[in-house]
C-alpha atoms as a PDB file:
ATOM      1  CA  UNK A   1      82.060 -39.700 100.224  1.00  0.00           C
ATOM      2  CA  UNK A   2      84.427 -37.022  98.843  1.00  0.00           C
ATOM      3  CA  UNK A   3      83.437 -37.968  95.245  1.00  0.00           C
ATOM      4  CA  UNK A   4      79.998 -37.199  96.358  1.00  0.00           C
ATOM      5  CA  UNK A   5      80.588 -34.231  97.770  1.00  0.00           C
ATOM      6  CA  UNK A   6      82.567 -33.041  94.760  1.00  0.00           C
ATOM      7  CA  UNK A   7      79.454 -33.619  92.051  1.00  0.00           C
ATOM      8  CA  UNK A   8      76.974 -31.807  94.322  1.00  0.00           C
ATOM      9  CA  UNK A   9      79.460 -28.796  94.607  1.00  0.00           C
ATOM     10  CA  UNK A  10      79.930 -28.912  91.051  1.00  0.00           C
ATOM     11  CA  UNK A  11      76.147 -29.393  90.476  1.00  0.00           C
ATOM     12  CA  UNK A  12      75.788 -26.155  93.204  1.00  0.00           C
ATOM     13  CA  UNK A  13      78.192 -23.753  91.169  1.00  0.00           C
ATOM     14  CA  UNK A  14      76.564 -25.090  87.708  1.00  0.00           C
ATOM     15  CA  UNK A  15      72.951 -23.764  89.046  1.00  0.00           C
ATOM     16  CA  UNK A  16      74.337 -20.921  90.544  1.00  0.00           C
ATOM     17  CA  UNK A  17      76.060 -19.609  87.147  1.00  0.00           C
ATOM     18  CA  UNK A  18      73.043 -20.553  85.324  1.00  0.00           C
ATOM     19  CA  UNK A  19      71.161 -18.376  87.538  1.00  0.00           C
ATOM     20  CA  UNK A  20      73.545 -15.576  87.290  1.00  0.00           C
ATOM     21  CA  UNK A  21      72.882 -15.058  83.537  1.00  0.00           C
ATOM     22  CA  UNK A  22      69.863 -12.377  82.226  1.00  0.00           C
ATOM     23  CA  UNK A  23      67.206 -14.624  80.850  1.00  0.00           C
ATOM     24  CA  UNK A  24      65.989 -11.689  78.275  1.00  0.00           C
ATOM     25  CA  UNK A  25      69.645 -11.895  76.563  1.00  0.00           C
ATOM     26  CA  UNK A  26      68.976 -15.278  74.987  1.00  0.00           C
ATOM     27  CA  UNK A  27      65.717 -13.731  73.327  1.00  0.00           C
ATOM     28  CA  UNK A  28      66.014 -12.392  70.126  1.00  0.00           C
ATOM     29  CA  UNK A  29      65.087  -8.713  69.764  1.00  0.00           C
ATOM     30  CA  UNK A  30      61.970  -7.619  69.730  1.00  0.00           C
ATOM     31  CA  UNK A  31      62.383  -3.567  68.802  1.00  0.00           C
ATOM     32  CA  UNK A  32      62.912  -4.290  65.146  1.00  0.00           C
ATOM     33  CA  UNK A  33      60.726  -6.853  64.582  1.00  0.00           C
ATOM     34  CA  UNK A  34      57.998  -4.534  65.717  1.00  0.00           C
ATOM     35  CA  UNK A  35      59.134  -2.043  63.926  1.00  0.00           C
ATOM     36  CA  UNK A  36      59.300  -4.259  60.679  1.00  0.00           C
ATOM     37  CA  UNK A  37      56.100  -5.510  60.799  1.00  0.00           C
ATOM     38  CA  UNK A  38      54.414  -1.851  61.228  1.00  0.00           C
ATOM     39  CA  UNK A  39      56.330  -0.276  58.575  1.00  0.00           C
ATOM     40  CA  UNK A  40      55.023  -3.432  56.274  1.00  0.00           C
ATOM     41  CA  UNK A  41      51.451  -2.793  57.194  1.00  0.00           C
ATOM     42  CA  UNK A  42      51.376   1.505  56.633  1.00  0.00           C
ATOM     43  CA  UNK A  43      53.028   0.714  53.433  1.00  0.00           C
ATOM     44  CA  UNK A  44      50.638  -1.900  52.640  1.00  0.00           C
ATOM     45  CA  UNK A  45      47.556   0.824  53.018  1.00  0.00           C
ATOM     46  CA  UNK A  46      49.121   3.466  51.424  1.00  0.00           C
ATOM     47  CA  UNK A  47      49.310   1.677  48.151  1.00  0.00           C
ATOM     48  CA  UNK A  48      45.858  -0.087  48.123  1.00  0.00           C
ATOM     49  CA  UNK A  49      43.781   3.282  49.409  1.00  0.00           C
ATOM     50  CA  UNK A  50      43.641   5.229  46.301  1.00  0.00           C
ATOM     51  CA  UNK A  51      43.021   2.955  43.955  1.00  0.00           C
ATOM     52  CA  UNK A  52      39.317   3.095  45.321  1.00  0.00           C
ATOM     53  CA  UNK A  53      39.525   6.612  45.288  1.00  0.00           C
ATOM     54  CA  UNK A  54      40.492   7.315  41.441  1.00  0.00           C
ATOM     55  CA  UNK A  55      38.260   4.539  40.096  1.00  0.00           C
ATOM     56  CA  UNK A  56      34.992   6.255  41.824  1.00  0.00           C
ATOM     57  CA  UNK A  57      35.726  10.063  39.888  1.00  0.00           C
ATOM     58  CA  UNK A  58      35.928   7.880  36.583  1.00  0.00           C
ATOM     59  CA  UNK A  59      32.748   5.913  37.243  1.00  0.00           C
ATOM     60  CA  UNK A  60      30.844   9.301  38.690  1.00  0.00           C
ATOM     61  CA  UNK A  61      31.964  11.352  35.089  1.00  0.00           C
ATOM     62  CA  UNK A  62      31.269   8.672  32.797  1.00  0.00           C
ATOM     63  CA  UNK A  63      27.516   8.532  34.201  1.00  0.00           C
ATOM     64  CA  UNK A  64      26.919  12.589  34.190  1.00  0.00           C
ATOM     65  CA  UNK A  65      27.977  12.617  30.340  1.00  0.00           C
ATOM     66  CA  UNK A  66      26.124  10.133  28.871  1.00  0.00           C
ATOM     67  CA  UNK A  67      22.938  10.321  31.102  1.00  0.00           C
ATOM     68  CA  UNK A  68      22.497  14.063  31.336  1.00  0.00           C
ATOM     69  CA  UNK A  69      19.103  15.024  29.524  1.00  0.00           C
ATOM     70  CA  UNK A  70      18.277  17.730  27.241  1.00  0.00           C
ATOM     71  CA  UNK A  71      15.151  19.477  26.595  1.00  0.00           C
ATOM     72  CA  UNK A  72      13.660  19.254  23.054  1.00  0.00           C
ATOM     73  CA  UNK A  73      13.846  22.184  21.114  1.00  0.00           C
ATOM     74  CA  UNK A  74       9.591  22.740  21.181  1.00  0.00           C
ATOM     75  CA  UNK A  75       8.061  25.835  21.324  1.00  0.00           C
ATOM     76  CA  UNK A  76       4.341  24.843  22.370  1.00  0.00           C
ATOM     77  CA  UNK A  77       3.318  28.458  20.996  1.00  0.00           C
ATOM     78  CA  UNK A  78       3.767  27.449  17.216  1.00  0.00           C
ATOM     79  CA  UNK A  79       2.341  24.333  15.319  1.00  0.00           C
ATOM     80  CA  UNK A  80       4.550  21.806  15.631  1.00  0.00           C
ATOM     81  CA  UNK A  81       5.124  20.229  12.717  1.00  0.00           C
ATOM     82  CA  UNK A  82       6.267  17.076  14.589  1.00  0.00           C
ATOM     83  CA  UNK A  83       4.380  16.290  17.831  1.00  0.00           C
ATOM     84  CA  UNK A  84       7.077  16.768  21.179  1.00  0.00           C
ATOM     85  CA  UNK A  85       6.769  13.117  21.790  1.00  0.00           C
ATOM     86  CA  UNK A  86       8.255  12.569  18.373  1.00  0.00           C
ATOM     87  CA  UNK A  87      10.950  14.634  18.562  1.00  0.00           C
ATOM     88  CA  UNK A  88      11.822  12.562  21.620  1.00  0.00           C
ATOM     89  CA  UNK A  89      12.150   9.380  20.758  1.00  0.00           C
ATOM     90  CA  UNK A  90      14.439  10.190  17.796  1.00  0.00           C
ATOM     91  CA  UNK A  91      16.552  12.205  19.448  1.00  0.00           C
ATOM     92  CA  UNK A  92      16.746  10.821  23.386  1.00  0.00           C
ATOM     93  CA  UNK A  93      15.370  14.357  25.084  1.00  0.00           C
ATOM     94  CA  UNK A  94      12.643  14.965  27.055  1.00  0.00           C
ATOM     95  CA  UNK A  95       9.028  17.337  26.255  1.00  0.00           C
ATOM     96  CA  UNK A  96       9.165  19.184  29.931  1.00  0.00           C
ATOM     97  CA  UNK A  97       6.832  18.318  32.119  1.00  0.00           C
ATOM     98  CA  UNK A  98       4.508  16.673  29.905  1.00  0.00           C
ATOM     99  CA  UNK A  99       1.960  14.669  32.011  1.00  0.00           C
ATOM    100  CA  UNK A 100       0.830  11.417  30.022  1.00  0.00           C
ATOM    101  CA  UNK A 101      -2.981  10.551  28.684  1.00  0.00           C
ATOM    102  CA  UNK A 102      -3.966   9.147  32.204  1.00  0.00           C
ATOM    103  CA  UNK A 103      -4.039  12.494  33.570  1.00  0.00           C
ATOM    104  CA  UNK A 104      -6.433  15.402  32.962  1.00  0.00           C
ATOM    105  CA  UNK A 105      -4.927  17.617  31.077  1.00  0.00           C
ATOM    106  CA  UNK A 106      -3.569  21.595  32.390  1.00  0.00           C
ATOM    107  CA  UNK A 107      -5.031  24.332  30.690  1.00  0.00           C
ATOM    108  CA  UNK A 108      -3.960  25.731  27.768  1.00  0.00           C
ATOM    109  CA  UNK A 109      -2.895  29.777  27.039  1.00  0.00           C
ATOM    110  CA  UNK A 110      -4.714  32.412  25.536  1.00  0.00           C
ATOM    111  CA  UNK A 111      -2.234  34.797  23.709  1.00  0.00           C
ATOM    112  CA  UNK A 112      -4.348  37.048  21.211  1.00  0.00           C
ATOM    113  CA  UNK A 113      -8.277  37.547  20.431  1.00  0.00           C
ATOM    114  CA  UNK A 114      -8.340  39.601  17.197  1.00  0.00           C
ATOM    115  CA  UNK A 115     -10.965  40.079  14.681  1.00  0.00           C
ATOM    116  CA  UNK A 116     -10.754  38.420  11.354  1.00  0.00           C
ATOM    117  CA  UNK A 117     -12.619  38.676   7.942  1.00  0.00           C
ATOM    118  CA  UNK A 118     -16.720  37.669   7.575  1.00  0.00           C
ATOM    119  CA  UNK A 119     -16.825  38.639  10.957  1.00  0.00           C
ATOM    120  CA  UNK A 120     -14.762  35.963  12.505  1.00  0.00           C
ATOM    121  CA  UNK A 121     -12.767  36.384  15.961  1.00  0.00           C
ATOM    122  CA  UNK A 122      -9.229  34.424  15.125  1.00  0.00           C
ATOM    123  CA  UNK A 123      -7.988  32.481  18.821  1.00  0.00           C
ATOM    124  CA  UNK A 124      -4.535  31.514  19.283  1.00  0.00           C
ATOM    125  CA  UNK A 125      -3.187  29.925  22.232  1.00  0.00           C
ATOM    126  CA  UNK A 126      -0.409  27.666  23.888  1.00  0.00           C
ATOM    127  CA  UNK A 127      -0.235  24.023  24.368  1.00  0.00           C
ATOM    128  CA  UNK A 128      -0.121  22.939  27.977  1.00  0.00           C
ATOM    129  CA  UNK A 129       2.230  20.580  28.975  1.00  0.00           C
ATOM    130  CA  UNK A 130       0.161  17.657  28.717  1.00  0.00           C
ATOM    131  CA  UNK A 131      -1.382  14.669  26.783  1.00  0.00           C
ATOM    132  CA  UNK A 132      -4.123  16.818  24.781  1.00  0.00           C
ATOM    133  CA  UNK A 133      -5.924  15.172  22.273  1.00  0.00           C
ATOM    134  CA  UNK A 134      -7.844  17.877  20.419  1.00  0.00           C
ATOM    135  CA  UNK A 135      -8.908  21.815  21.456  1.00  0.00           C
ATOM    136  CA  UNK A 136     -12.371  23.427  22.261  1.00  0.00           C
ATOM    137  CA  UNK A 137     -13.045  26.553  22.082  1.00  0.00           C
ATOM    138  CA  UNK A 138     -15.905  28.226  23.988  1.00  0.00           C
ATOM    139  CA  UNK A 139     -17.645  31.162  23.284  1.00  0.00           C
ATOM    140  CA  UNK A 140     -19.808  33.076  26.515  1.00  0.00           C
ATOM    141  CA  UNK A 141     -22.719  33.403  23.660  1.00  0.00           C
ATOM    142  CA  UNK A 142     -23.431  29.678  24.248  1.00  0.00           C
ATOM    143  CA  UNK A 143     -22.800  28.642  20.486  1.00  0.00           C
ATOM    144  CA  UNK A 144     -21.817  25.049  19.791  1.00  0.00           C
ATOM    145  CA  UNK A 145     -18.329  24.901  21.312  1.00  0.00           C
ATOM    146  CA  UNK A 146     -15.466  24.865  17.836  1.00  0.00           C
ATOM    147  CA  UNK A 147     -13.253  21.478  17.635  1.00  0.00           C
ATOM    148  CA  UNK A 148      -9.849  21.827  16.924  1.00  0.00           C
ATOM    149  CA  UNK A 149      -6.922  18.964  16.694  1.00  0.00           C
ATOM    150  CA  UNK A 150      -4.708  18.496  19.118  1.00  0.00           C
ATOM    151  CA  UNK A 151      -1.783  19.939  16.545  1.00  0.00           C
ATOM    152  CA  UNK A 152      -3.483  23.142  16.083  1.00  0.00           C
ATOM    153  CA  UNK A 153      -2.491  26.692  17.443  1.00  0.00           C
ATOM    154  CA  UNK A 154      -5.255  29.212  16.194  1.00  0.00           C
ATOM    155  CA  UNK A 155      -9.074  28.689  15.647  1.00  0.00           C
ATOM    156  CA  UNK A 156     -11.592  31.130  14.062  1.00  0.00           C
ATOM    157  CA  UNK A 157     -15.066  31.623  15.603  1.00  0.00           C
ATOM    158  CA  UNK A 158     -18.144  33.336  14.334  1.00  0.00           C
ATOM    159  CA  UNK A 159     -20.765  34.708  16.716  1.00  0.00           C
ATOM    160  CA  UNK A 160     -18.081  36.766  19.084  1.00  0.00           C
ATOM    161  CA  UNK A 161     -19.872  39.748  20.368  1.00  0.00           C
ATOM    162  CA  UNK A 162     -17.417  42.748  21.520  1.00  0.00           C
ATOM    163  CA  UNK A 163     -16.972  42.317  25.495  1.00  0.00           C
ATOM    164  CA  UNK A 164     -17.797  38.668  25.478  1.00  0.00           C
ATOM    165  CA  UNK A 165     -15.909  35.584  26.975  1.00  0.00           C
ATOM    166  CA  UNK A 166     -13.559  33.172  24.801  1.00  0.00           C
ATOM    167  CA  UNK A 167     -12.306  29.856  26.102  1.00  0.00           C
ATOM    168  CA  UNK A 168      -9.976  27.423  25.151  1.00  0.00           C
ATOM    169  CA  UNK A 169      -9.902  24.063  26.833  1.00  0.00           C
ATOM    170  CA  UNK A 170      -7.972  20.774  26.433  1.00  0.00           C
ATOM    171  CA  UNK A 171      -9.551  17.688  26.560  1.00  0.00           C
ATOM    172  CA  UNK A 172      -8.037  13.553  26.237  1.00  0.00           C
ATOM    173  CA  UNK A 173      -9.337  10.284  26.975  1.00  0.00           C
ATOM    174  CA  UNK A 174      -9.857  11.025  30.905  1.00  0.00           C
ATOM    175  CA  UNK A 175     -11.307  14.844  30.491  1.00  0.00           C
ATOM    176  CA  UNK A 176     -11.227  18.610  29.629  1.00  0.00           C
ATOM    177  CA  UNK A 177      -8.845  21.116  31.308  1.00  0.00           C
ATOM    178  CA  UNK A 178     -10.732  23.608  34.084  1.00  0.00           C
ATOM    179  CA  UNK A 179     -11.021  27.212  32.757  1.00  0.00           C
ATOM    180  CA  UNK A 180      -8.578  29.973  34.467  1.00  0.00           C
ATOM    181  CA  UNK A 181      -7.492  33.512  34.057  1.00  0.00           C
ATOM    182  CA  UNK A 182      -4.950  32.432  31.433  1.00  0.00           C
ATOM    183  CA  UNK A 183      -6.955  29.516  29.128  1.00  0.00           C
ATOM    184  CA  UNK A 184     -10.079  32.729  28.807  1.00  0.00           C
ATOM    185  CA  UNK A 185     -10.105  36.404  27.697  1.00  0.00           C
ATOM    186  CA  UNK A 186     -12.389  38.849  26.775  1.00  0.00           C
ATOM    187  CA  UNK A 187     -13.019  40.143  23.251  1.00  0.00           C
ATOM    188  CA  UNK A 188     -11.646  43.432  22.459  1.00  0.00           C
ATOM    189  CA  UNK A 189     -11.171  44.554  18.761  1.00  0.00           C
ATOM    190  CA  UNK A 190     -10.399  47.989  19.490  1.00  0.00           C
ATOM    191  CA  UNK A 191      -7.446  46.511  21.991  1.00  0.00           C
ATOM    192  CA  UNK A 192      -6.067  44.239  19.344  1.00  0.00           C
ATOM    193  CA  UNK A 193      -6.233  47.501  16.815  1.00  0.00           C
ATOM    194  CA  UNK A 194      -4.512  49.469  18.781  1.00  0.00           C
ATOM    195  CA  UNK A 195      -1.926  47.425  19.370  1.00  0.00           C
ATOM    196  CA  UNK A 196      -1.449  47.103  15.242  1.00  0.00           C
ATOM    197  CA  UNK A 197      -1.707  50.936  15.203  1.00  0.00           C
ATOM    198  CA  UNK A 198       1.455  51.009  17.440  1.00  0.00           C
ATOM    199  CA  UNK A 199       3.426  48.249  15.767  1.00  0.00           C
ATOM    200  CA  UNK A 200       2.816  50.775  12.798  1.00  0.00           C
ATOM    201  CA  UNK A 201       4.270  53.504  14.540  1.00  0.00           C
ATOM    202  CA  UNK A 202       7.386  52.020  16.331  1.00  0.00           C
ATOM    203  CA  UNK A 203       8.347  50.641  12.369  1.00  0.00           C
ATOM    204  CA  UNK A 204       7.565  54.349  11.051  1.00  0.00           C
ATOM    205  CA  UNK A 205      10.008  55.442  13.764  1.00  0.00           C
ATOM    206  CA  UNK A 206      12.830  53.218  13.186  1.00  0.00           C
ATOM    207  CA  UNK A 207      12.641  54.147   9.750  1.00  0.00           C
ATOM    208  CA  UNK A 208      12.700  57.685  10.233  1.00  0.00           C
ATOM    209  CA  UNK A 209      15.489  57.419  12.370  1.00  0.00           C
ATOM    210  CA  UNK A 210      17.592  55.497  10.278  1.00  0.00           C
ATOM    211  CA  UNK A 211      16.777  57.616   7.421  1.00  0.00           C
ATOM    212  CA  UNK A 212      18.301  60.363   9.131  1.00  0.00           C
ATOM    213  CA  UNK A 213      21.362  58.440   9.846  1.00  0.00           C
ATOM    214  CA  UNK A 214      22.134  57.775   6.069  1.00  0.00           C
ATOM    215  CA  UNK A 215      21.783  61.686   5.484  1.00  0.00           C
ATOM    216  CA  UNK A 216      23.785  63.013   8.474  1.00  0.00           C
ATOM    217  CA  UNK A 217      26.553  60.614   7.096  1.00  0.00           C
ATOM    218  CA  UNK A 218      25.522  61.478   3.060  1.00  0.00           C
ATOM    219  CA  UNK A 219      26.093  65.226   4.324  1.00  0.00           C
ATOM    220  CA  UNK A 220      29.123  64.811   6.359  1.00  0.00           C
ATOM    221  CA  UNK A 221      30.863  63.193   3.544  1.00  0.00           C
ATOM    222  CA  UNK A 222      30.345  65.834   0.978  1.00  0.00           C
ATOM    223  CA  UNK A 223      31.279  68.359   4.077  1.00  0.00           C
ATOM    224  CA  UNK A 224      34.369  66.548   4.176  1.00  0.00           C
ATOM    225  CA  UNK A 225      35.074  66.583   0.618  1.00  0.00           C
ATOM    226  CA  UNK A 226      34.271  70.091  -0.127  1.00  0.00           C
ATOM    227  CA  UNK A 227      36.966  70.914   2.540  1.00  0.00           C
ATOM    228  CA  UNK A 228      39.389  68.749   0.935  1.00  0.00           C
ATOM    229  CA  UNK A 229      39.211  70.308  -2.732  1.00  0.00           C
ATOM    230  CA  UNK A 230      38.966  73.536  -0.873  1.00  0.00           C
ATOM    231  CA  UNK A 231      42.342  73.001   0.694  1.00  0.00           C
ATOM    232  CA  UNK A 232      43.785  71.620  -2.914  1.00  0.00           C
ATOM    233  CA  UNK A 233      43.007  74.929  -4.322  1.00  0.00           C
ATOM    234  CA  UNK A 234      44.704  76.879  -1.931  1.00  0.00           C
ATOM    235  CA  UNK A 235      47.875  74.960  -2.261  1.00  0.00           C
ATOM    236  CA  UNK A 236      47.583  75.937  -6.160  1.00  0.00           C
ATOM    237  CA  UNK A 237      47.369  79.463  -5.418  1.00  0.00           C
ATOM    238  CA  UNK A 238      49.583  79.677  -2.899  1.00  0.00           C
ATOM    239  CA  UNK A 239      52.326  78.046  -5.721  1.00  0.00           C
ATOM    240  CA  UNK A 240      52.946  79.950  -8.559  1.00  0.00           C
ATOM    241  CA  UNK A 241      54.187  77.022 -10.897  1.00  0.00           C
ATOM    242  CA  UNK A 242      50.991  75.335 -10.753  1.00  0.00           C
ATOM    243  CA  UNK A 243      47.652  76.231 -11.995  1.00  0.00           C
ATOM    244  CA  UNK A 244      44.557  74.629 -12.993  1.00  0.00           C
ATOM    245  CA  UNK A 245      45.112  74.710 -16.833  1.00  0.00           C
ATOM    246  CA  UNK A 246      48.333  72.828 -15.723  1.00  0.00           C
ATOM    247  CA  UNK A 247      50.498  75.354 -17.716  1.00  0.00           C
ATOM    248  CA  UNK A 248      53.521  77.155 -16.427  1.00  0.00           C
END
């Protein structure tokens, strides 16, 4: 009975000891595991996040230089002596805003009426930006309309009264061009003359004027030099050892 009594007490104190001891001191610490782990993870991102970033600049620059187009060098004023399209498949530009043969085309520019010799009125116009396979030009007198090709830039007419109304229109597969304020004009001679007269006069006066530049420099040059022999002779006199026979 004592024996028994003995291996409960024992049993008693056992539990009670047991008890008496914090059950979060036999855990491991959790502070710098946490900490660990998020320090891993922010230095994880901070590596991977710009490579992203300077791959996309790269990628963006490469595509601006070597698909940025250029405009061919085309003046639709002058006849071309290779057509726009041409010009762009050999050298990777682009004719501006040319619309293709499946459109009607835009109306070309009238940019002189003048009169010519045999009593022929010379056109000359711009190219639209458009398909345009050949020119007509129409005169108000109702004469049989003048065919031009699609490469030319000036067309002489006969039958142009003074006063009267010139056309040029562009036609292709699907049409002609409608006829504005800038594809007609009227036929003034006397307009076109004096606007010869004046080219005249503008040259006359830019040649006059430079004229008188040479000889306002001409004159201030031998100005210049008179004064300087003037002072040499001075000097002379002034010395008595020297004179102009260069005897003493």
């Amino acid at each position: 009975m004592q024996n028994i009594t003995l291996v409960l007490l024992t049993l008693l104190v056992d539990f009670l000891l047991a008890a008496s001891v914090d059950p979060l001191a036999s855990r491991p610490p959790i502070t710098k595991t946490r900490i660990r782990y998020i320090g891993v993870d922010y230095d994880d991102s901070d590596e991977e996040t710009p490579k992203p970033s300077s791959k996309v600049p790269e990628k963006a620059g490469a595509t601006t230089t070597q698909f940025i187009p250029r405009e061919c060098e085309y003046d639709p004023c002058v006849v071309p002596k290779v057509p726009c399209s041409v010009i762009a498949a050999q050298t990777k530009c682009y004719c501006p805003g040319i619309s293709g043969p499946g459109e009607l085309p835009s109306a070309p520019e009238i940019k002189e009426l003048k009169q010519g010799a045999h009593g022929l009125v010379e056109v000359r116009w711009c190219a639209p930006q458009s398909t345009v396979t050949y020119y007509k030009v129409i005169t108000e007198e109702g004469h049989e309309p003048q065919i031009f090709s699609n490469t030319s830039r000036t067309g002489s007419v006969n039958g142009v009264k003074v006063g009267s109304r010139v056309c040029v229109v562009a036609g292709n597969n699907i049409g002609f061009s409608t006829e504005s304020e800038t594809s007609c004009a009227l036929f003034d001679p006397h307009k076109s003359s004096q606007g010869f007269q004046m080219s005249w006069v503008i040259a006359g006066a830019i040649g006059l004027l430079v004229l008188a530049l040479v000889l306002a420099v001409v004159l201030l040059w031998r100005w210049r030099r008179g004064r300087k022999n003037a002072n040499v002779d001075e000097e002379g006199l002034r010395n008595p050892s020297y004179t102009t026979n260069e005897t003493l």
